[in-house]
PDB file of N, CA and C in Angstrom:
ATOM      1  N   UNK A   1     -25.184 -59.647  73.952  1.00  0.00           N
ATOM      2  CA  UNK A   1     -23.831 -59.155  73.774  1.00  0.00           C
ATOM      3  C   UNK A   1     -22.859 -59.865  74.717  1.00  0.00           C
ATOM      4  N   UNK A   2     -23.150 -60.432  76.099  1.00  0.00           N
ATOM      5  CA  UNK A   2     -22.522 -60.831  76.498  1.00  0.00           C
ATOM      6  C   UNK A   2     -21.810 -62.020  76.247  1.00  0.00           C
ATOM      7  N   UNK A   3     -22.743 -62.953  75.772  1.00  0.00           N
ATOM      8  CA  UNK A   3     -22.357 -64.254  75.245  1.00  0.00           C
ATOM      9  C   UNK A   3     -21.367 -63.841  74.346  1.00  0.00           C
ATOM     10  N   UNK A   4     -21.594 -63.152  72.989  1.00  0.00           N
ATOM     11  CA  UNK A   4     -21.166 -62.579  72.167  1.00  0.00           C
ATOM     12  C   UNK A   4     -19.059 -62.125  72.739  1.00  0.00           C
ATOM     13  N   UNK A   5     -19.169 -61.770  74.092  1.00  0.00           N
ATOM     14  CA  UNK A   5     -18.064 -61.286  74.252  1.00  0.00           C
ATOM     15  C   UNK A   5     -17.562 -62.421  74.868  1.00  0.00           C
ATOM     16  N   UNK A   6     -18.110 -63.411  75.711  1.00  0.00           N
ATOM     17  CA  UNK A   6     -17.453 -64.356  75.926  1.00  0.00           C
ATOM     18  C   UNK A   6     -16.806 -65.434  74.929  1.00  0.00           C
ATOM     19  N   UNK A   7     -17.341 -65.495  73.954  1.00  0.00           N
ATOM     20  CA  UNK A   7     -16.751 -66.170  72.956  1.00  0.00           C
ATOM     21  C   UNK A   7     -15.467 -65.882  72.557  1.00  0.00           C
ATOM     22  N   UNK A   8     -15.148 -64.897  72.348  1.00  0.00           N
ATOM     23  CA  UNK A   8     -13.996 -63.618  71.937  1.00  0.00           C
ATOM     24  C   UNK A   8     -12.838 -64.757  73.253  1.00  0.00           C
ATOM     25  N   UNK A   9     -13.299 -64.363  74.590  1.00  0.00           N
ATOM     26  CA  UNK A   9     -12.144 -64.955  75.498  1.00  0.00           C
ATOM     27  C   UNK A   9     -11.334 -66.298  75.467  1.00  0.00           C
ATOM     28  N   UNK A  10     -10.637 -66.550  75.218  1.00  0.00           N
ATOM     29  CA  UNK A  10      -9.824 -68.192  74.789  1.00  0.00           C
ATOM     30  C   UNK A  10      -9.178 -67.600  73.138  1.00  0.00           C
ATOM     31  N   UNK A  11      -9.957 -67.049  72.300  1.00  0.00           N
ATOM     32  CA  UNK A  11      -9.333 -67.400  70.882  1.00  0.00           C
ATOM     33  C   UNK A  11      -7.992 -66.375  70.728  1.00  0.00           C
ATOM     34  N   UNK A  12      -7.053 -67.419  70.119  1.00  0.00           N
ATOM     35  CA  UNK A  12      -5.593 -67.344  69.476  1.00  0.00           C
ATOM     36  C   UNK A  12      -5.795 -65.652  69.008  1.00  0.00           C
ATOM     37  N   UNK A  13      -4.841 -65.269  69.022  1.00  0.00           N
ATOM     38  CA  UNK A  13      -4.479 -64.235  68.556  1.00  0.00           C
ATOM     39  C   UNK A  13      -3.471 -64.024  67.471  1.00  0.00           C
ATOM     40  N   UNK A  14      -3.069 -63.204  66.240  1.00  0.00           N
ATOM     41  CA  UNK A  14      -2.649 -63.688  64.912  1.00  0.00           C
ATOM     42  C   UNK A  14      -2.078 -62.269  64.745  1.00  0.00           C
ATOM     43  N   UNK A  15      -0.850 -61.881  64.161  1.00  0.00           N
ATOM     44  CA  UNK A  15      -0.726 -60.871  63.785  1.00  0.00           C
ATOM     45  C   UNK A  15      -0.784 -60.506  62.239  1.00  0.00           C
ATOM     46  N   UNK A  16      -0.602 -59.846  61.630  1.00  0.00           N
ATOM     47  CA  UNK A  16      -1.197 -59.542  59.914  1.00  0.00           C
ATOM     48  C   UNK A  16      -0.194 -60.219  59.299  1.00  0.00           C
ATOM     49  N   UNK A  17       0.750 -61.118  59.587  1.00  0.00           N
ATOM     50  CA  UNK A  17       1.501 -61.752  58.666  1.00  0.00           C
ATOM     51  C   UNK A  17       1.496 -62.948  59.287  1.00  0.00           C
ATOM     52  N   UNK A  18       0.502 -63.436  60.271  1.00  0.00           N
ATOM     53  CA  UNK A  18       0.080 -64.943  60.282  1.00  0.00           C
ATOM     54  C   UNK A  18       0.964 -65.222  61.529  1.00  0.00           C
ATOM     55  N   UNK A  19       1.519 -64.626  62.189  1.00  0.00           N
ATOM     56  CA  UNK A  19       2.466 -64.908  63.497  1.00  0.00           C
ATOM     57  C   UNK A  19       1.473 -65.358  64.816  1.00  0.00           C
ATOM     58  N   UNK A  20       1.560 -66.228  65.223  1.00  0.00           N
ATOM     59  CA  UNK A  20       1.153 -66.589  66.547  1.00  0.00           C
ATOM     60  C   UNK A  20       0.872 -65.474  67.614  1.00  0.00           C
ATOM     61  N   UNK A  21       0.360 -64.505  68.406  1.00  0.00           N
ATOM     62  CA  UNK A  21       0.484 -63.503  69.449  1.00  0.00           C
ATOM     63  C   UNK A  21       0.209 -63.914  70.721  1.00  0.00           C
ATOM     64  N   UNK A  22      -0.773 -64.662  70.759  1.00  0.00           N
ATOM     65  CA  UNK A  22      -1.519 -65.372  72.206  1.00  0.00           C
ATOM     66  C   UNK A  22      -2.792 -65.361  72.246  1.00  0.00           C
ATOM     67  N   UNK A  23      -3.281 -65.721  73.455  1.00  0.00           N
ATOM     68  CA  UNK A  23      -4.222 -66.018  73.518  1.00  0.00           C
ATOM     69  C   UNK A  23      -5.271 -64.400  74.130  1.00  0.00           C
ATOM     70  N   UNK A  24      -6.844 -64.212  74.033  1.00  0.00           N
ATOM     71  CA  UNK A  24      -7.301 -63.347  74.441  1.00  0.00           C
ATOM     72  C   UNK A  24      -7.706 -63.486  76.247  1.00  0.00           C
ATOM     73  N   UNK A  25      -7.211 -62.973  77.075  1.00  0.00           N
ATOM     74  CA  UNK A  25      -7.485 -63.310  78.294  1.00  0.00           C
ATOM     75  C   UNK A  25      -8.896 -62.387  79.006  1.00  0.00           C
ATOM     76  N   UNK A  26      -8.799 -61.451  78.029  1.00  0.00           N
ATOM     77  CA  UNK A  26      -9.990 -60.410  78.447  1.00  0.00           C
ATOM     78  C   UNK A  26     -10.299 -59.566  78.196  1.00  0.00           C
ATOM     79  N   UNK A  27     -11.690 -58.741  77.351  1.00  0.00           N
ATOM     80  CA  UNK A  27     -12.314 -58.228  77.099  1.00  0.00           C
ATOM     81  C   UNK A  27     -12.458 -57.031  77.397  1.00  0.00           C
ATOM     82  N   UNK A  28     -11.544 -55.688  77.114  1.00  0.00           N
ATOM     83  CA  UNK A  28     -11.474 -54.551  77.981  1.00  0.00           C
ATOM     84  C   UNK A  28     -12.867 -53.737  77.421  1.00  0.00           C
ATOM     85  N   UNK A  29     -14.212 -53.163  77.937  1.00  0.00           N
ATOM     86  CA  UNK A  29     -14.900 -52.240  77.607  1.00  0.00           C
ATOM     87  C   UNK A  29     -15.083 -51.371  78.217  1.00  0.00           C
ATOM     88  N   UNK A  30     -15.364 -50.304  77.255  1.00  0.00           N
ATOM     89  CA  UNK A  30     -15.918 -48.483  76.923  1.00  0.00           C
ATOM     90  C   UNK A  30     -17.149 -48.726  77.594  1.00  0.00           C
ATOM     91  N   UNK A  31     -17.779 -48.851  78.820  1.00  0.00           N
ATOM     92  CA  UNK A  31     -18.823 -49.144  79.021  1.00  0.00           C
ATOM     93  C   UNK A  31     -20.163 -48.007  78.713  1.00  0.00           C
ATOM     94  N   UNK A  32     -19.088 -46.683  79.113  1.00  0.00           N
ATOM     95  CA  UNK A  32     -20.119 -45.718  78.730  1.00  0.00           C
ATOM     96  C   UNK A  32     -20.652 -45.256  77.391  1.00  0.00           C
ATOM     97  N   UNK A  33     -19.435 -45.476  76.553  1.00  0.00           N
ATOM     98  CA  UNK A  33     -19.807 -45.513  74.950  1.00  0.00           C
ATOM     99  C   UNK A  33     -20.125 -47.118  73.961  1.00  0.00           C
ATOM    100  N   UNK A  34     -20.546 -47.622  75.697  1.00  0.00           N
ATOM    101  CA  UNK A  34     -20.746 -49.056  75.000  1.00  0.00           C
ATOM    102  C   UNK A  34     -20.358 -49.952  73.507  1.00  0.00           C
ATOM    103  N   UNK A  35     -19.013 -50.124  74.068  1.00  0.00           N
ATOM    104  CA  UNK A  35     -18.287 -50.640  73.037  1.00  0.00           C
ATOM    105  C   UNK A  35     -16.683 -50.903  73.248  1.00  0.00           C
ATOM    106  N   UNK A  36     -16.908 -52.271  72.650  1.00  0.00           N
ATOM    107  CA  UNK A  36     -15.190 -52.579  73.038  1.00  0.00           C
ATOM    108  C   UNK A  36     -14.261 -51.649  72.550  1.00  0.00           C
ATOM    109  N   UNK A  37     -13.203 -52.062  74.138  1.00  0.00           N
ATOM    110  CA  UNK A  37     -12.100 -50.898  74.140  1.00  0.00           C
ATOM    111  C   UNK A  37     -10.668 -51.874  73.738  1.00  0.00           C
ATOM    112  N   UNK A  38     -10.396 -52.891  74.049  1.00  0.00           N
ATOM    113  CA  UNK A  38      -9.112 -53.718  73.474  1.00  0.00           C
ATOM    114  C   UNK A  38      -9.351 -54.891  73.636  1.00  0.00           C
ATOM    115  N   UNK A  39      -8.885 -56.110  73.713  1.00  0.00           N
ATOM    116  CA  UNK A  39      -8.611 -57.340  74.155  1.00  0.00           C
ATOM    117  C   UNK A  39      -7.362 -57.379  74.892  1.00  0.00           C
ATOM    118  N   UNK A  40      -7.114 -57.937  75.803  1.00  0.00           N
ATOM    119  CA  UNK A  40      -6.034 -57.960  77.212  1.00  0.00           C
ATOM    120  C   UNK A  40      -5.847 -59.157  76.652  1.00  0.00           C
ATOM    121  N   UNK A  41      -4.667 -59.587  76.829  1.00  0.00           N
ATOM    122  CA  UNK A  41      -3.278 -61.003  76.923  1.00  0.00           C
ATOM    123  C   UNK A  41      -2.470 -60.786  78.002  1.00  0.00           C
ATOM    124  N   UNK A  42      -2.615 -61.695  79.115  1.00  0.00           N
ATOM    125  CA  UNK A  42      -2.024 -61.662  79.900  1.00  0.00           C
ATOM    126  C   UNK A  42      -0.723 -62.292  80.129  1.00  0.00           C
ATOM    127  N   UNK A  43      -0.050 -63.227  78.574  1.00  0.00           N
ATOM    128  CA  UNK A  43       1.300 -63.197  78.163  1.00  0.00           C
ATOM    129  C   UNK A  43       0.820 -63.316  76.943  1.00  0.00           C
ATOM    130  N   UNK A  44       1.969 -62.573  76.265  1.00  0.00           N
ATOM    131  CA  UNK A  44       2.132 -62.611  74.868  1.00  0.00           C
ATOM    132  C   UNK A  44       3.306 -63.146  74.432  1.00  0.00           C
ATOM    133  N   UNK A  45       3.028 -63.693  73.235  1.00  0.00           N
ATOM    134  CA  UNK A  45       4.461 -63.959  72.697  1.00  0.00           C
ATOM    135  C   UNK A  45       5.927 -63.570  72.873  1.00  0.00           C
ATOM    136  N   UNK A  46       7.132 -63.917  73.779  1.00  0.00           N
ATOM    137  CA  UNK A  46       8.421 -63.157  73.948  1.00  0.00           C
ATOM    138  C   UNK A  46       8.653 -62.895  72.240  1.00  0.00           C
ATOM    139  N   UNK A  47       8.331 -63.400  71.098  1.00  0.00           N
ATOM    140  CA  UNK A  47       8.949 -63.126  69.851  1.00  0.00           C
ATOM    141  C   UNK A  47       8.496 -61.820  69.785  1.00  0.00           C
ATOM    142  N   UNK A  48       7.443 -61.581  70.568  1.00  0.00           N
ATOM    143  CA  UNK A  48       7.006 -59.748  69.836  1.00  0.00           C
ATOM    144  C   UNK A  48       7.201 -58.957  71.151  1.00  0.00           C
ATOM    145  N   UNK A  49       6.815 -59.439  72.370  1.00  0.00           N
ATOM    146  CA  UNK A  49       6.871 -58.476  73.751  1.00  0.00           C
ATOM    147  C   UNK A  49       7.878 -59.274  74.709  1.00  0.00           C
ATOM    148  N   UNK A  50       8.616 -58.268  75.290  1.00  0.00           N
ATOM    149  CA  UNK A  50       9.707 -58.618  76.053  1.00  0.00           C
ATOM    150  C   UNK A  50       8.897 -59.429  76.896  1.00  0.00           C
ATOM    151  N   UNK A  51       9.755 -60.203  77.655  1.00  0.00           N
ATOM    152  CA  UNK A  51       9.440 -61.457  78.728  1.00  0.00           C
ATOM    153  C   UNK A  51       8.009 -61.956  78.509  1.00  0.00           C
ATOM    154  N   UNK A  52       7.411 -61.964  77.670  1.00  0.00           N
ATOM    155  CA  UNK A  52       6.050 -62.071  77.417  1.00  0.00           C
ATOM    156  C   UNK A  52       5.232 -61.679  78.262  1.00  0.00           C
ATOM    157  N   UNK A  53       5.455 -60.431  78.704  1.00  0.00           N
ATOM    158  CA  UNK A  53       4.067 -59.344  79.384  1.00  0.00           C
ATOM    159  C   UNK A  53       3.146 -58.820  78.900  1.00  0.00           C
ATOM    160  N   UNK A  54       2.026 -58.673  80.076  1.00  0.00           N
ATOM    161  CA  UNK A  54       0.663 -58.276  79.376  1.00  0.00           C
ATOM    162  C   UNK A  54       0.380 -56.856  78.876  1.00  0.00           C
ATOM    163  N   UNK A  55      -0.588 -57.019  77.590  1.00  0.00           N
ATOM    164  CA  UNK A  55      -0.439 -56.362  76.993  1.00  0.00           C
ATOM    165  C   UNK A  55      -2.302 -55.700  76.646  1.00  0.00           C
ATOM    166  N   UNK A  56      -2.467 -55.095  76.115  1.00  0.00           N
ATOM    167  CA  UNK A  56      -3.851 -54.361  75.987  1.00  0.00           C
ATOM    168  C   UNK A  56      -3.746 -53.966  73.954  1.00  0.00           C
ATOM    169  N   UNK A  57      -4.638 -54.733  73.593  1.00  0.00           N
ATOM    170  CA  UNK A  57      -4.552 -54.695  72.021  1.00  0.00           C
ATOM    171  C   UNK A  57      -5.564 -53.561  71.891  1.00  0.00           C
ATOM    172  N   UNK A  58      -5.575 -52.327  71.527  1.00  0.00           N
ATOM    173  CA  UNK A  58      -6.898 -51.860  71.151  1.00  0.00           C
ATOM    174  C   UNK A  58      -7.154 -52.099  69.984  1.00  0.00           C
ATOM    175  N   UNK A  59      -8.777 -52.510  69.956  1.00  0.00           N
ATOM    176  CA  UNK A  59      -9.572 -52.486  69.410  1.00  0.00           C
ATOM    177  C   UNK A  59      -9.778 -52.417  67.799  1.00  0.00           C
ATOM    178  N   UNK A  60      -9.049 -51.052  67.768  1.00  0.00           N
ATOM    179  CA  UNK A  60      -8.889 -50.304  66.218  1.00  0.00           C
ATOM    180  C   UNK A  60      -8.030 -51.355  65.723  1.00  0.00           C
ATOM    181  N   UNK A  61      -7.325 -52.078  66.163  1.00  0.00           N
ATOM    182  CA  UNK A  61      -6.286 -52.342  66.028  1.00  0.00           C
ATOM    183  C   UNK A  61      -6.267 -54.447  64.933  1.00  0.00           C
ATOM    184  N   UNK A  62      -7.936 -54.637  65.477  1.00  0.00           N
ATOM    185  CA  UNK A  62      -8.466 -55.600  65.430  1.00  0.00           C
ATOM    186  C   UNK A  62      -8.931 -55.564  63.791  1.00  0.00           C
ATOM    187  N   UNK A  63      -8.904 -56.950  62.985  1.00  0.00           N
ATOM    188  CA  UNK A  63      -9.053 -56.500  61.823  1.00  0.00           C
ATOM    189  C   UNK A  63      -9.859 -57.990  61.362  1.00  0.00           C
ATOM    190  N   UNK A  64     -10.326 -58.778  62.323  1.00  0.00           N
ATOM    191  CA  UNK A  64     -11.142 -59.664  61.924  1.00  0.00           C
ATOM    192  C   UNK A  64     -11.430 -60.798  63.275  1.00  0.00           C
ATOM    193  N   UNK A  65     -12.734 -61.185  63.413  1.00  0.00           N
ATOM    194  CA  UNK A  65     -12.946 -61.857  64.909  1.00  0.00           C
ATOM    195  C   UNK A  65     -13.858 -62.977  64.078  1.00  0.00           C
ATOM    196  N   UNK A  66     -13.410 -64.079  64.551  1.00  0.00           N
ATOM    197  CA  UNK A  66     -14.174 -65.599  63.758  1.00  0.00           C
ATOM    198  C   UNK A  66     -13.430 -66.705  64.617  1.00  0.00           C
ATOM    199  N   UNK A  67     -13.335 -67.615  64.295  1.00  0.00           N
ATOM    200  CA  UNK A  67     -12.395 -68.673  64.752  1.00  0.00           C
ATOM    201  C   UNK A  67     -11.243 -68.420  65.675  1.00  0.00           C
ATOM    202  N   UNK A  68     -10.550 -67.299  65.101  1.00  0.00           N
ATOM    203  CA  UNK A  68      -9.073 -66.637  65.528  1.00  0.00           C
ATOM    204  C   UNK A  68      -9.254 -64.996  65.436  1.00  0.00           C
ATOM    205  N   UNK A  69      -8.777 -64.406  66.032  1.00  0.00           N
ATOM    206  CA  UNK A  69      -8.098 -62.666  65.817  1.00  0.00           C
ATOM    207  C   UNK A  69      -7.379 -63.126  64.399  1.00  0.00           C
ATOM    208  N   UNK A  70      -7.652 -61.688  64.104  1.00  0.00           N
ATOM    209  CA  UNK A  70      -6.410 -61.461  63.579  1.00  0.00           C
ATOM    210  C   UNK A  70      -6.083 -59.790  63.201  1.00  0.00           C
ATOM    211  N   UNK A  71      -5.017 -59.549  63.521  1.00  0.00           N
ATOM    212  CA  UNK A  71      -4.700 -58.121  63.350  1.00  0.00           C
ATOM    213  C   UNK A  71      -4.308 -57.241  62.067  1.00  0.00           C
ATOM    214  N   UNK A  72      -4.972 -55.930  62.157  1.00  0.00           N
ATOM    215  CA  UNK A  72      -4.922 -55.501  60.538  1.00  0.00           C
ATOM    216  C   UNK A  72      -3.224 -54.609  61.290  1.00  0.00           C
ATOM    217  N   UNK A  73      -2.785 -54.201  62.487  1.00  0.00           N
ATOM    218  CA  UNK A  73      -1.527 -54.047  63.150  1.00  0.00           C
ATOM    219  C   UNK A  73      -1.616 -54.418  64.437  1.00  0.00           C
ATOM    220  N   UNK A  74       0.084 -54.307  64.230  1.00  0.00           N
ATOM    221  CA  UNK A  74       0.823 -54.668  65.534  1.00  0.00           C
ATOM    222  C   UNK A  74       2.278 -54.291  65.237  1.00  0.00           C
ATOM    223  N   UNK A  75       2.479 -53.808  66.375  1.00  0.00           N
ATOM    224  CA  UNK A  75       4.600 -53.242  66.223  1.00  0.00           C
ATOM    225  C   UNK A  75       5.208 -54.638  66.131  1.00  0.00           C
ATOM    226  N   UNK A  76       6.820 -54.368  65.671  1.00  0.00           N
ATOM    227  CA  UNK A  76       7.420 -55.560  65.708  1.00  0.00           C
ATOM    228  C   UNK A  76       7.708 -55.851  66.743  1.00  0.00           C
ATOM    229  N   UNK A  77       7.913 -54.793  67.707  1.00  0.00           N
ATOM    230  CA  UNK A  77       8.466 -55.533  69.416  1.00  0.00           C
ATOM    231  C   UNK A  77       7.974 -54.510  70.110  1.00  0.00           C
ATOM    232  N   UNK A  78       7.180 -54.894  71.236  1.00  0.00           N
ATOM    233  CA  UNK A  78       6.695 -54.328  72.527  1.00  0.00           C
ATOM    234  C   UNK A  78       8.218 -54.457  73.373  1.00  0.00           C
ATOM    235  N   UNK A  79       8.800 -53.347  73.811  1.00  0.00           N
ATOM    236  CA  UNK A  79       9.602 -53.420  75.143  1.00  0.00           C
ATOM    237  C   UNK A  79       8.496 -53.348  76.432  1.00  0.00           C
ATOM    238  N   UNK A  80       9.177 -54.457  77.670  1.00  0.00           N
ATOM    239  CA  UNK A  80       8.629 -53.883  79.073  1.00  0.00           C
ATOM    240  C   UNK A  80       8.184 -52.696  79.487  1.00  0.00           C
ATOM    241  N   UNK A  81       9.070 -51.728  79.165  1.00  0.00           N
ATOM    242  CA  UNK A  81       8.881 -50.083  79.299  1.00  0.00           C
ATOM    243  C   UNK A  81       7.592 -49.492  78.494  1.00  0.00           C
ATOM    244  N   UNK A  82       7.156 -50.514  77.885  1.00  0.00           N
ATOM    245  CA  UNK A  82       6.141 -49.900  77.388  1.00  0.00           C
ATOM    246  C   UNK A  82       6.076 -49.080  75.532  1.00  0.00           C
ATOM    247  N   UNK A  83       8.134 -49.707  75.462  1.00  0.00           N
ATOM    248  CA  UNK A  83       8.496 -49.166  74.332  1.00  0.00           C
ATOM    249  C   UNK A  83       8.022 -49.599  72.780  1.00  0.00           C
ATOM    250  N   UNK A  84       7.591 -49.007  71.677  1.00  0.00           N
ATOM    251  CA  UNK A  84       7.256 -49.797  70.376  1.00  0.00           C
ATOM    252  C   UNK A  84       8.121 -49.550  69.378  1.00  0.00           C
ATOM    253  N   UNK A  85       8.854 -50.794  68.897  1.00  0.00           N
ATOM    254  CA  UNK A  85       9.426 -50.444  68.004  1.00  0.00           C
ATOM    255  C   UNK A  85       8.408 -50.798  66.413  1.00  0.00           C
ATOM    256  N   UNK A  86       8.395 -49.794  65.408  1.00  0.00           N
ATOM    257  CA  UNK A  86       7.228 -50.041  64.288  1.00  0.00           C
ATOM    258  C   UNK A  86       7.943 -50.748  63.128  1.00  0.00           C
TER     259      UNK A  86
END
């Protein structure tokens, strides 16, 4: 599994209409329910998150892992504050 999760770290990130997001910087896990909890980006795109700050994708949120992410969602804009606009 580990290998398995290192692979995941480096690949592009995609949102469900093919938008660029960033890159995966790290692997957040559920260790006790053994099982991934999000992928971390430690900048993201300013087109979707203000100043391009890091961000925590959960998991659920993930809708295909191969070559690239890619997301089955994502809001249109992350504010700093933590705000989502849908």
């Amino acid at each position: 599994m580990l290998e398995e999760i290192n692979n995941v770290i480096g690949l592009e990130v995609y949102t469900p209409d093919g938008m660029f997001l960033g890159q995966v910087d790290r692997v957040i896990l559920d260790v006790p329910n053994k099982k991934v909890d999000g992928l971390f980006m430690e900048k993201a795109s300013p087109v979707f998150v203000d100043e391009g700050v890091s961000i925590n994708i959960p998991y659920s949120w993930v809708q295909s892992v191969g070559d690239i992410v890619i997301l089955r969602h994502f809001p249109k804009r992350v504010s700093r504050d933590g705000r989502v606009d849908v």
